[in-house]
Protein backbone atom coordinates (compact mmCIF):
# COMPACT_ATOMS: atom_id res chain seq x y z
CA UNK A 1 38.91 25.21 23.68
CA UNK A 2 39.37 24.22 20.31
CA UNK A 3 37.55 26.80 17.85
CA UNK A 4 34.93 24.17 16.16
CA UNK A 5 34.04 23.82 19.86
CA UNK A 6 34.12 27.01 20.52
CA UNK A 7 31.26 27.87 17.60
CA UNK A 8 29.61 24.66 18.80
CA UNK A 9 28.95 26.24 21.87
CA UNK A 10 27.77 29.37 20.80
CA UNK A 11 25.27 27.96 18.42
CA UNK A 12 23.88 25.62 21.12
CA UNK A 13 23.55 28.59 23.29
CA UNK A 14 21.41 30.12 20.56
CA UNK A 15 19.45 27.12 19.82
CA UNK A 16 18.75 25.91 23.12
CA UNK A 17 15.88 28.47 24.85
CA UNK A 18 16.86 28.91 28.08
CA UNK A 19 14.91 27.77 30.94
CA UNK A 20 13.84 29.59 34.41
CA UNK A 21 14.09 26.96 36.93
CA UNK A 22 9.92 26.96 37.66
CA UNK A 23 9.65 26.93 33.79
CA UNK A 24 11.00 23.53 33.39
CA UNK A 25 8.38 21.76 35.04
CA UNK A 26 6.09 23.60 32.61
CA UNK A 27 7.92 23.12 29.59
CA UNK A 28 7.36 18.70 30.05
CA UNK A 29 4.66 17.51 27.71
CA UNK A 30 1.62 16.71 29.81
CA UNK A 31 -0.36 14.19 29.21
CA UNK A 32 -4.37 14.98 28.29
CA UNK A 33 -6.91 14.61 30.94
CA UNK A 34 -10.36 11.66 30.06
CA UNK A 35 -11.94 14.98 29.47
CA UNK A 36 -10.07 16.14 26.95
CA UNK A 37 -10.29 12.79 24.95
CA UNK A 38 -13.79 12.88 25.11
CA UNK A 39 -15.41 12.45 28.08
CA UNK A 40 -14.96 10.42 31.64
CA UNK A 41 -16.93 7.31 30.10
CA UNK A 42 -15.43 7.08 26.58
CA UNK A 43 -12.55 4.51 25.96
CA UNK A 44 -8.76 6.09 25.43
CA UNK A 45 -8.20 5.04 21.89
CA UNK A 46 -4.69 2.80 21.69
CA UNK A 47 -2.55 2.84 19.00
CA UNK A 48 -2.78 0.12 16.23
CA UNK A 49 -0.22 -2.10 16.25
CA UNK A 50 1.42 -2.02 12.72
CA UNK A 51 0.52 -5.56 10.61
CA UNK A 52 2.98 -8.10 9.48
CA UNK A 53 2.86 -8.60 5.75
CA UNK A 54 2.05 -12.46 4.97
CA UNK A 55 5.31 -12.96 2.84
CA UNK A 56 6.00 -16.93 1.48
CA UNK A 57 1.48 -16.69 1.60
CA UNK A 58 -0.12 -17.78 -1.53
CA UNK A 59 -3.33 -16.07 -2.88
CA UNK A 60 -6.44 -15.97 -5.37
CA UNK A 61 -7.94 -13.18 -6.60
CA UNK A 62 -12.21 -12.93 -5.23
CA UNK A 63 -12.80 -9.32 -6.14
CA UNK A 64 -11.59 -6.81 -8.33
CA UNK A 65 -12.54 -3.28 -7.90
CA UNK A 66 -15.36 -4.26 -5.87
CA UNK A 67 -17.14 -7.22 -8.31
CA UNK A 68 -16.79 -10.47 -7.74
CA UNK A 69 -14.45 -12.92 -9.70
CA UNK A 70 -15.52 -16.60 -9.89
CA UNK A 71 -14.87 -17.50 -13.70
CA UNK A 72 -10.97 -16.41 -14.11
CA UNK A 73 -8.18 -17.97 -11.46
CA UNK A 74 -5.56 -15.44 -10.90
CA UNK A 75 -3.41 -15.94 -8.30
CA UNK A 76 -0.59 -14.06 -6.42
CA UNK A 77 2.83 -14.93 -4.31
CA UNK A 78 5.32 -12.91 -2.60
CA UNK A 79 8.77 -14.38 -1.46
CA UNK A 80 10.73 -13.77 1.03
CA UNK A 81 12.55 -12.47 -1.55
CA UNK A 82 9.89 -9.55 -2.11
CA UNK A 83 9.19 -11.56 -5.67
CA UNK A 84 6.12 -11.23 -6.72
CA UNK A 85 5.06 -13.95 -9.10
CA UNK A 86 1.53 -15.37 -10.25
CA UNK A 87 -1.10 -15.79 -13.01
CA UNK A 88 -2.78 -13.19 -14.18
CA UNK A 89 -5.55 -15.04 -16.26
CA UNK A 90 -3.83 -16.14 -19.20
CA UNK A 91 -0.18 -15.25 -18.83
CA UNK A 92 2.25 -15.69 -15.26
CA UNK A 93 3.88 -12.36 -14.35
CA UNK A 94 7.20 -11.47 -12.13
CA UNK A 95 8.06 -8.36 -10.51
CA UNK A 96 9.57 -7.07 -7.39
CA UNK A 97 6.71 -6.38 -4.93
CA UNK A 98 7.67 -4.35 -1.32
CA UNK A 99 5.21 -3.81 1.49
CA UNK A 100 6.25 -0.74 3.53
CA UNK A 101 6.49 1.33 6.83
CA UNK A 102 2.30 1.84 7.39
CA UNK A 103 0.99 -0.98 5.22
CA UNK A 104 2.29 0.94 2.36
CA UNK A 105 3.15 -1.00 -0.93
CA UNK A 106 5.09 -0.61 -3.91
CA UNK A 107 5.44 -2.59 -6.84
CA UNK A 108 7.93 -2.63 -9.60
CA UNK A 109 7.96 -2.97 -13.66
CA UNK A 110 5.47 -6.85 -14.56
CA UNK A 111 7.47 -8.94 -17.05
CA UNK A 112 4.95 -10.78 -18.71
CA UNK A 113 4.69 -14.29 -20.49
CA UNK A 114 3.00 -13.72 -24.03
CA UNK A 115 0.68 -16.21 -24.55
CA UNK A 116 -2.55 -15.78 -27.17
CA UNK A 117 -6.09 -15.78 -25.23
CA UNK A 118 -9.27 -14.12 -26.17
CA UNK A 119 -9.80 -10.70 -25.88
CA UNK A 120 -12.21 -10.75 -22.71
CA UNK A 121 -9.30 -12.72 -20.92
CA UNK A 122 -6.75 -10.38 -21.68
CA UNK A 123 -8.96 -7.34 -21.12
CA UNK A 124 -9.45 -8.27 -17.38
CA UNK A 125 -5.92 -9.85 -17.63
CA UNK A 126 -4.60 -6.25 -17.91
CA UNK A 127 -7.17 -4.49 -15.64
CA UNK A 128 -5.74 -6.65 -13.22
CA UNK A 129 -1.73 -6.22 -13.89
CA UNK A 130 -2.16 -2.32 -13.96
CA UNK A 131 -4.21 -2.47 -10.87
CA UNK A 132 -1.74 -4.52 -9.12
CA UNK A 133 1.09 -2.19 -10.46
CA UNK A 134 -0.66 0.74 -9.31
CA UNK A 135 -1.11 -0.90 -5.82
CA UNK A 136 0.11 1.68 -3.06
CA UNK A 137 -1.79 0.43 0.89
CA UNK A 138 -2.14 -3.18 1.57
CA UNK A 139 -4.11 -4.68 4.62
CA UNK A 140 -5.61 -7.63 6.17
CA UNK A 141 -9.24 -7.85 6.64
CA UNK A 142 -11.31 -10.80 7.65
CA UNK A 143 -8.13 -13.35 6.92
CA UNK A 144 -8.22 -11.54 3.13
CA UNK A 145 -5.47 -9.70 1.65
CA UNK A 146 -6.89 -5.81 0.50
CA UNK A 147 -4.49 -4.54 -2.34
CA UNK A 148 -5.46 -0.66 -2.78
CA UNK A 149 -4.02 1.53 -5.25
CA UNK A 150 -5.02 5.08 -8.52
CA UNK A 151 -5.95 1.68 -10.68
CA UNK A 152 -8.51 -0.52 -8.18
CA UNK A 153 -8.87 -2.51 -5.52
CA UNK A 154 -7.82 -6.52 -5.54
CA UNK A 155 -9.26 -8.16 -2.57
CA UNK A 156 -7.44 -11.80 -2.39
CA UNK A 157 -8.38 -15.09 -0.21
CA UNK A 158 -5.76 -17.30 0.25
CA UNK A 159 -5.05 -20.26 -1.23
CA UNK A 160 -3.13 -23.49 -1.14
């Protein structure tokens, strides 16, 4: 035996507990009894299957942080390129927008077109940018996109 097999062994020896041969059938996980969940009558709760993001989808902003927006269109794509691209109210914005493992989300740097609008526009203009920046859970909810984040919540409909 070579010696890195040698030491191999011996730490595997150390790591490994050893098992008494009526110990092993203890040692397997077991699975919880209807009692133990809660009760003989109450459902076993099954796991949720993880959501597809709606990539190539295009959207319009209907709420942000919880108010409703009928007076300003701001819309919102993401490519199958993970592009995000839209209009924000007065200007369009880029930036690279990734939905993750458990609806997570994660958006990168806006570039940002500079046009002139009044300052009400570009108020909610950038409420809306650093909300969507700040985005970290998405989720689908009544055929609406939910865009959560430390800035606000965008709730989006979508749109042709």
């Amino acid at each position: 035996m070579t010696p890195r097999l040698g030491l191999a062994a011996v730490l595997a020896a150390l790591v490994v507990p050893m098992l008494v041969p009526g110990e092993a059938a203890a040692q397997r996980q077991r699975m919880p009894s209807r009692q133990e969940l809660g009760g003989g009558n109450t459902p076993i709760p099954t796991p949720q299957q993880e959501k597809t993001f709606p990539l190539g989808a295009s959207w319009s902003l209907v709420q942000l942080n919880g108010k409703p927006v009928h007076d300003r269109r701001v819309t919102l794509l993401i490519d199958q390129n993970l592009r995000g691209t839209g209009f924000a109210g007065c200007n369009t914005f880029s930036a690279a927008a990734y939905p993750l493992r458990q609806q997570g989300f994660a958006v990168g740097p806006i570039a940002i077109t500079k046009r002139s609008c009044d300052k009400g526009t570009l108020d909610f203009e950038r409420t809306f940018l650093i909300a969507l920046r700040a985005t970290q859970k998405w989720d689908l909810v009544n055929g609406r996109l939910v865009l959560k984040g430390g800035a606000g919540e965008l709730v989006l409909s979508r749109s042709l």
